[in-house]
N, C-alpha and C. Protein backbone atom coordinates (compact mmCIF):
# COMPACT_ATOMS: atom_id res chain seq x y z
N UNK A 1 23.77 -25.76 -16.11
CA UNK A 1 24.12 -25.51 -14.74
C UNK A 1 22.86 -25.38 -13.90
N UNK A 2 22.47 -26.09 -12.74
CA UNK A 2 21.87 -25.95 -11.76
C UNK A 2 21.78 -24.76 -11.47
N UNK A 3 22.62 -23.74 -11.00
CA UNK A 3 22.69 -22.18 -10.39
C UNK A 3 21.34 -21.69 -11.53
N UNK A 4 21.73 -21.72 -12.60
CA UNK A 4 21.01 -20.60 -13.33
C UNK A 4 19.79 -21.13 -13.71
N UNK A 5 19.44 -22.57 -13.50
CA UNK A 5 18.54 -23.49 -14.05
C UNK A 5 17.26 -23.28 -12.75
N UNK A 6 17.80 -22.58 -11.31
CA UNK A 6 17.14 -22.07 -10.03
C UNK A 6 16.72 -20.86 -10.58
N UNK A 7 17.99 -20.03 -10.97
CA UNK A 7 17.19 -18.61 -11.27
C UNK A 7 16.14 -18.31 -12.82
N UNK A 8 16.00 -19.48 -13.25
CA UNK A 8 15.54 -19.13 -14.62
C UNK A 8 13.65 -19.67 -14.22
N UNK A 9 13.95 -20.91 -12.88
CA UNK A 9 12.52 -21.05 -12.28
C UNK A 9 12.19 -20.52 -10.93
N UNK A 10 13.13 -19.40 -11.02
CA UNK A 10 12.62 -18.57 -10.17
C UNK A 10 12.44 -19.12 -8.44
N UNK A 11 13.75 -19.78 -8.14
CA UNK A 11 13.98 -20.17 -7.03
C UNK A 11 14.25 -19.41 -6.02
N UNK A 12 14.00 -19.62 -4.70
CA UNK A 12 14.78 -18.44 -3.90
C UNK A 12 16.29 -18.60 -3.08
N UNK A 13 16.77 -20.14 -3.45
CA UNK A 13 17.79 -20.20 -2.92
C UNK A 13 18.43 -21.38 -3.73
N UNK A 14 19.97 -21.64 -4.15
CA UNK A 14 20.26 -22.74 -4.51
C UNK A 14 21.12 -23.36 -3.81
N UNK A 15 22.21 -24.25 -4.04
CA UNK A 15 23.19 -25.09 -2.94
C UNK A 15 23.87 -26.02 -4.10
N UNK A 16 24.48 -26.74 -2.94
CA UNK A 16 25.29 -28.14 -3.00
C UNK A 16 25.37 -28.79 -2.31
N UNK A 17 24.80 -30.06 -2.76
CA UNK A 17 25.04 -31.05 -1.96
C UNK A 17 26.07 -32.52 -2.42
N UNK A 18 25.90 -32.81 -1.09
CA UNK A 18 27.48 -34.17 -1.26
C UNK A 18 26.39 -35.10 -0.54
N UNK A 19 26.37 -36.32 -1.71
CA UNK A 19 25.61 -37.71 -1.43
C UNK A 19 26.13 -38.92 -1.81
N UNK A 20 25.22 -40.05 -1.17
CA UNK A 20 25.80 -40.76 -1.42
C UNK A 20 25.16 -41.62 -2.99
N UNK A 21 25.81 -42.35 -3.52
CA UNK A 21 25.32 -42.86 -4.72
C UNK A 21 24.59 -43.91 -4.69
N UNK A 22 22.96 -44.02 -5.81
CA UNK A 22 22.95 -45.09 -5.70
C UNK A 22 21.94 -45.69 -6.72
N UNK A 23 21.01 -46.21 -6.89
CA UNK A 23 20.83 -46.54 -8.30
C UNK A 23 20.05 -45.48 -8.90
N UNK A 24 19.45 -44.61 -8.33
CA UNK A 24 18.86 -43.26 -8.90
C UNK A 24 19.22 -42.04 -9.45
N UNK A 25 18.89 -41.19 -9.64
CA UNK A 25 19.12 -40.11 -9.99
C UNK A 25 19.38 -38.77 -8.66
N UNK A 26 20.47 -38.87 -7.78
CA UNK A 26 21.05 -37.68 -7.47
C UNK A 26 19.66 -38.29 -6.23
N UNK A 27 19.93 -39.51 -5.41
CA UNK A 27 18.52 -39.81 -4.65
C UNK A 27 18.94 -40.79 -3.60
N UNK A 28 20.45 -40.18 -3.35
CA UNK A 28 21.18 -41.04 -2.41
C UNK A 28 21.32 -39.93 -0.87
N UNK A 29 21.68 -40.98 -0.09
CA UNK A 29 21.76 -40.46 1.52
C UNK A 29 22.37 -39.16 1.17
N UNK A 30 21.89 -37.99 2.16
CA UNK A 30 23.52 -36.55 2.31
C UNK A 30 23.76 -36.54 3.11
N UNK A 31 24.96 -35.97 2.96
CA UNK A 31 26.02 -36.22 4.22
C UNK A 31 26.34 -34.59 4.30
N UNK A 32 26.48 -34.05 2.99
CA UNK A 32 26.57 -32.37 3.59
C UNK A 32 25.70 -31.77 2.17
N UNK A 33 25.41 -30.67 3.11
CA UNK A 33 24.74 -29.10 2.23
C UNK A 33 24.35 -28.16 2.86
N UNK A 34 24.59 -27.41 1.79
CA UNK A 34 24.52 -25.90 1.79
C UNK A 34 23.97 -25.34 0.79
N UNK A 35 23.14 -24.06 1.08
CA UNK A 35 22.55 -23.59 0.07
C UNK A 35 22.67 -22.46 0.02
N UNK A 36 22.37 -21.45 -0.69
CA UNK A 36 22.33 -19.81 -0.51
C UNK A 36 21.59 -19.25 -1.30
N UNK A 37 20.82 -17.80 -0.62
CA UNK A 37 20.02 -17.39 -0.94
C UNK A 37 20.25 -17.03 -2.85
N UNK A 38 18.77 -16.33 -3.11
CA UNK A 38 19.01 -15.87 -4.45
C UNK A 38 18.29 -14.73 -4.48
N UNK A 39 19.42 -13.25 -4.52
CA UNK A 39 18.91 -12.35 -4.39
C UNK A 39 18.03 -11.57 -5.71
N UNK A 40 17.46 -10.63 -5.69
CA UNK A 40 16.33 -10.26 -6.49
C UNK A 40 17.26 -9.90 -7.94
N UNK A 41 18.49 -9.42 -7.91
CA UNK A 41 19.33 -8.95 -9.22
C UNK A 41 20.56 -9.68 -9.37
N UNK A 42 20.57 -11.34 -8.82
CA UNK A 42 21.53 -12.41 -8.86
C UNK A 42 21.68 -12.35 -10.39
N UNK A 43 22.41 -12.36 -11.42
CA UNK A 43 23.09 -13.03 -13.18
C UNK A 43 23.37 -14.86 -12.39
N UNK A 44 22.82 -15.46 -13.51
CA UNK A 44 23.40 -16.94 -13.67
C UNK A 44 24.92 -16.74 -13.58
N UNK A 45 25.60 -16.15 -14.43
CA UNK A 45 26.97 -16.30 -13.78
C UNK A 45 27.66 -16.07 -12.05
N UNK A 46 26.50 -15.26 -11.70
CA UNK A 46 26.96 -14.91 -10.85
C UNK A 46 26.63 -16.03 -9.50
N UNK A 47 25.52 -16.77 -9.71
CA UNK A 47 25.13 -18.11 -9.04
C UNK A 47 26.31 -19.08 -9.40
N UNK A 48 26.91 -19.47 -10.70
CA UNK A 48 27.87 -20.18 -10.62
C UNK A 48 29.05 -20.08 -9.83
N UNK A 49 29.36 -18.29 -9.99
CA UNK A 49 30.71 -18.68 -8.93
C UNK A 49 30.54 -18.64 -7.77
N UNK A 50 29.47 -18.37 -6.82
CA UNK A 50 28.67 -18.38 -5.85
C UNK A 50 28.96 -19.61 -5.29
N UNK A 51 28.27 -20.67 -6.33
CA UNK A 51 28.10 -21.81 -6.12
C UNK A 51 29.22 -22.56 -6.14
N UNK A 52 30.15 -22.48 -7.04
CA UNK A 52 31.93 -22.76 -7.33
C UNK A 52 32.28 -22.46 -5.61
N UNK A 53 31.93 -21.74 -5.10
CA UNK A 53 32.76 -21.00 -3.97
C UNK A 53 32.68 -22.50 -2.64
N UNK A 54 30.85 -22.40 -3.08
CA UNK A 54 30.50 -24.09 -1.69
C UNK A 54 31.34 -25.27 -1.59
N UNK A 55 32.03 -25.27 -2.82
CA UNK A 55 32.57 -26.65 -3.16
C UNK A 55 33.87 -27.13 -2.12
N UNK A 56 35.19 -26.21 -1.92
CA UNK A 56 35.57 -26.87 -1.24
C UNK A 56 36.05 -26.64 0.00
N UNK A 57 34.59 -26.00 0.41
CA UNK A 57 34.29 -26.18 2.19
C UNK A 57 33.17 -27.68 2.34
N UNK A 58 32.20 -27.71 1.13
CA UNK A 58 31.81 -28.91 1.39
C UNK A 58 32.59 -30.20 1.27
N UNK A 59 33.07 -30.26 0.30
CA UNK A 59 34.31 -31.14 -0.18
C UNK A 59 35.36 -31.91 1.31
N UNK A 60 35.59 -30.57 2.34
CA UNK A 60 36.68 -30.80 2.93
C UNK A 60 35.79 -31.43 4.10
N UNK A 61 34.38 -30.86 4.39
CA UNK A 61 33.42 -31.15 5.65
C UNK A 61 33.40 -32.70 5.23
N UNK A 62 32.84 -32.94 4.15
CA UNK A 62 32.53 -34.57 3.39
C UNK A 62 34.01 -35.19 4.05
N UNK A 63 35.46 -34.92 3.55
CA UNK A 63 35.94 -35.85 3.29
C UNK A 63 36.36 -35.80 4.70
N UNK A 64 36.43 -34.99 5.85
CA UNK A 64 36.93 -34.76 7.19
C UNK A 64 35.94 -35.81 7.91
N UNK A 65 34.88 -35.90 7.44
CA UNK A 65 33.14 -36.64 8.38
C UNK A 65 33.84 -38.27 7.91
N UNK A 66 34.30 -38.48 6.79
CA UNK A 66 34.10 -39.78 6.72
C UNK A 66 35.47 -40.35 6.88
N UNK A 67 36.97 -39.33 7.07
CA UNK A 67 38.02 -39.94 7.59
C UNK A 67 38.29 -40.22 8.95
N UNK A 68 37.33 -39.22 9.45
CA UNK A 68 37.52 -39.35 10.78
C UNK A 68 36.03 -40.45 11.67
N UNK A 69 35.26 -40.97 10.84
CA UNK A 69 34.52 -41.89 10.73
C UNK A 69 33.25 -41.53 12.44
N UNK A 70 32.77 -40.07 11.75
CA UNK A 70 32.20 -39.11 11.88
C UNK A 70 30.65 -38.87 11.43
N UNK A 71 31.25 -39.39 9.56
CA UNK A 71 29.76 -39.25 8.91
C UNK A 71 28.53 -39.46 9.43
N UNK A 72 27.93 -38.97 8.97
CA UNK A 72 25.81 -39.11 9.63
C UNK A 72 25.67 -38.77 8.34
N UNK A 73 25.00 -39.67 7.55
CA UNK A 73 23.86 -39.47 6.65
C UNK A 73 22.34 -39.59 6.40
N UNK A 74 22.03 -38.74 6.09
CA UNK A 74 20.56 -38.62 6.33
C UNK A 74 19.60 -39.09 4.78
N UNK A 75 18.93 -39.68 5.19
CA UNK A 75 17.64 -39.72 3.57
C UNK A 75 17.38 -38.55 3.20
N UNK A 76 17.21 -38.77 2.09
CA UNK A 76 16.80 -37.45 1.31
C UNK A 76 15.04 -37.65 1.32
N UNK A 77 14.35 -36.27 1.19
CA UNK A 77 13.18 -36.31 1.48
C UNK A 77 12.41 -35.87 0.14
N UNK A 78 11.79 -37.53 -0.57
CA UNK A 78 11.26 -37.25 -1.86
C UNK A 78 10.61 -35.55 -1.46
N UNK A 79 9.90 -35.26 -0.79
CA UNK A 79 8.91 -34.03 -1.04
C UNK A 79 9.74 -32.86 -0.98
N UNK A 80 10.82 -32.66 -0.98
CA UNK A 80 11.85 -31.72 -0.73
C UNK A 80 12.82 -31.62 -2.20
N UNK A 81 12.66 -32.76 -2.47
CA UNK A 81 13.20 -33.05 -3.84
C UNK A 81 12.85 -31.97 -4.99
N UNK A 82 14.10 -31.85 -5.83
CA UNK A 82 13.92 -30.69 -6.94
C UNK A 82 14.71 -31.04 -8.54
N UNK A 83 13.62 -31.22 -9.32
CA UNK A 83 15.18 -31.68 -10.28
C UNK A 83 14.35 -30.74 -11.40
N UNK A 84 15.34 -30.36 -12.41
CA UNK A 84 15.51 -29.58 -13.43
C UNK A 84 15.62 -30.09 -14.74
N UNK A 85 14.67 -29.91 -15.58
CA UNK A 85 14.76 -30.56 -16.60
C UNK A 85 15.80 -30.44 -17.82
N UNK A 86 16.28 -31.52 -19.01
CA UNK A 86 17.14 -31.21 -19.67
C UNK A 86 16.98 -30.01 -20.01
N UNK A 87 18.62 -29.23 -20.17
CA UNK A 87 17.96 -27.42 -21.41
C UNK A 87 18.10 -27.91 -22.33
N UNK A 88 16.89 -26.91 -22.73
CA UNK A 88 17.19 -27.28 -24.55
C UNK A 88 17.24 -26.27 -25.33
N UNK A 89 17.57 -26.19 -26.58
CA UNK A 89 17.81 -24.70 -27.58
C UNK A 89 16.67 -23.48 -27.15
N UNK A 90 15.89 -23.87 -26.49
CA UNK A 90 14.91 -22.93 -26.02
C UNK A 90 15.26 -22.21 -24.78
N UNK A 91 15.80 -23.15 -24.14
CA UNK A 91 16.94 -22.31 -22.86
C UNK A 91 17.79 -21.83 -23.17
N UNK A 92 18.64 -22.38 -23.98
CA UNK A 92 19.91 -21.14 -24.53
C UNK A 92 19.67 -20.29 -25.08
N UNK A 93 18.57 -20.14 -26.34
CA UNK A 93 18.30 -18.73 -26.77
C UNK A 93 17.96 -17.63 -26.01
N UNK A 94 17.12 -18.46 -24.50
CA UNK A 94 16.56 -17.19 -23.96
C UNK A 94 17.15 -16.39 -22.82
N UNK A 95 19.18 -17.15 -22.64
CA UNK A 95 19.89 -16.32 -22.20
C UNK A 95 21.13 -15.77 -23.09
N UNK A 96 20.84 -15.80 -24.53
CA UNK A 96 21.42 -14.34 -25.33
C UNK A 96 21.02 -13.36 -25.40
């Protein structure tokens, strides 16, 4: 999970975003996001349902922008860019 994959590198805020697809990795136009802070005694679980919660206000903003033919999508900005590497047994051990 992303949520806990922020708090484990010590991020100060995580999100969701809604993009568009395209031959890259998660490096397509957005059309919506949101993010939220990450407070000093946040649990990874507790970023997931946090994060569960964005989904379908973004979901409904996305699908309202492009039925009503509304959308604006914007480039994503390599230097803004954040990606998280695979976990591996070394990440799971070190949240038992």
């Amino acid at each position: 999970m992303v949520d806990r994959q922020a708090l484990i590198s010590g991020e100060s805020e995580f999100g969701l975003t809604v993009h568009r697809m395209d031959d890259g990795l998660d490096t397509g136009d957005i059309l919506v996001q949101h993010s939220l802070p990450i407070g000093p005694t946040d649990t990874g679980t507790e970023l997931v349902i946090r994060g569960m919660d964005l989904i379908p206000g973004a979901l409904d903003e996305a699908l309202t922008a492009l039925e009503s033919g509304t959308a604006v999508f914007r480039p994503q900005s390599k230097a803004d860019r954040t990606y998280f590497h695979k976990r591996s047994e070394r990440d799971r051990v070190a949240w038992l």
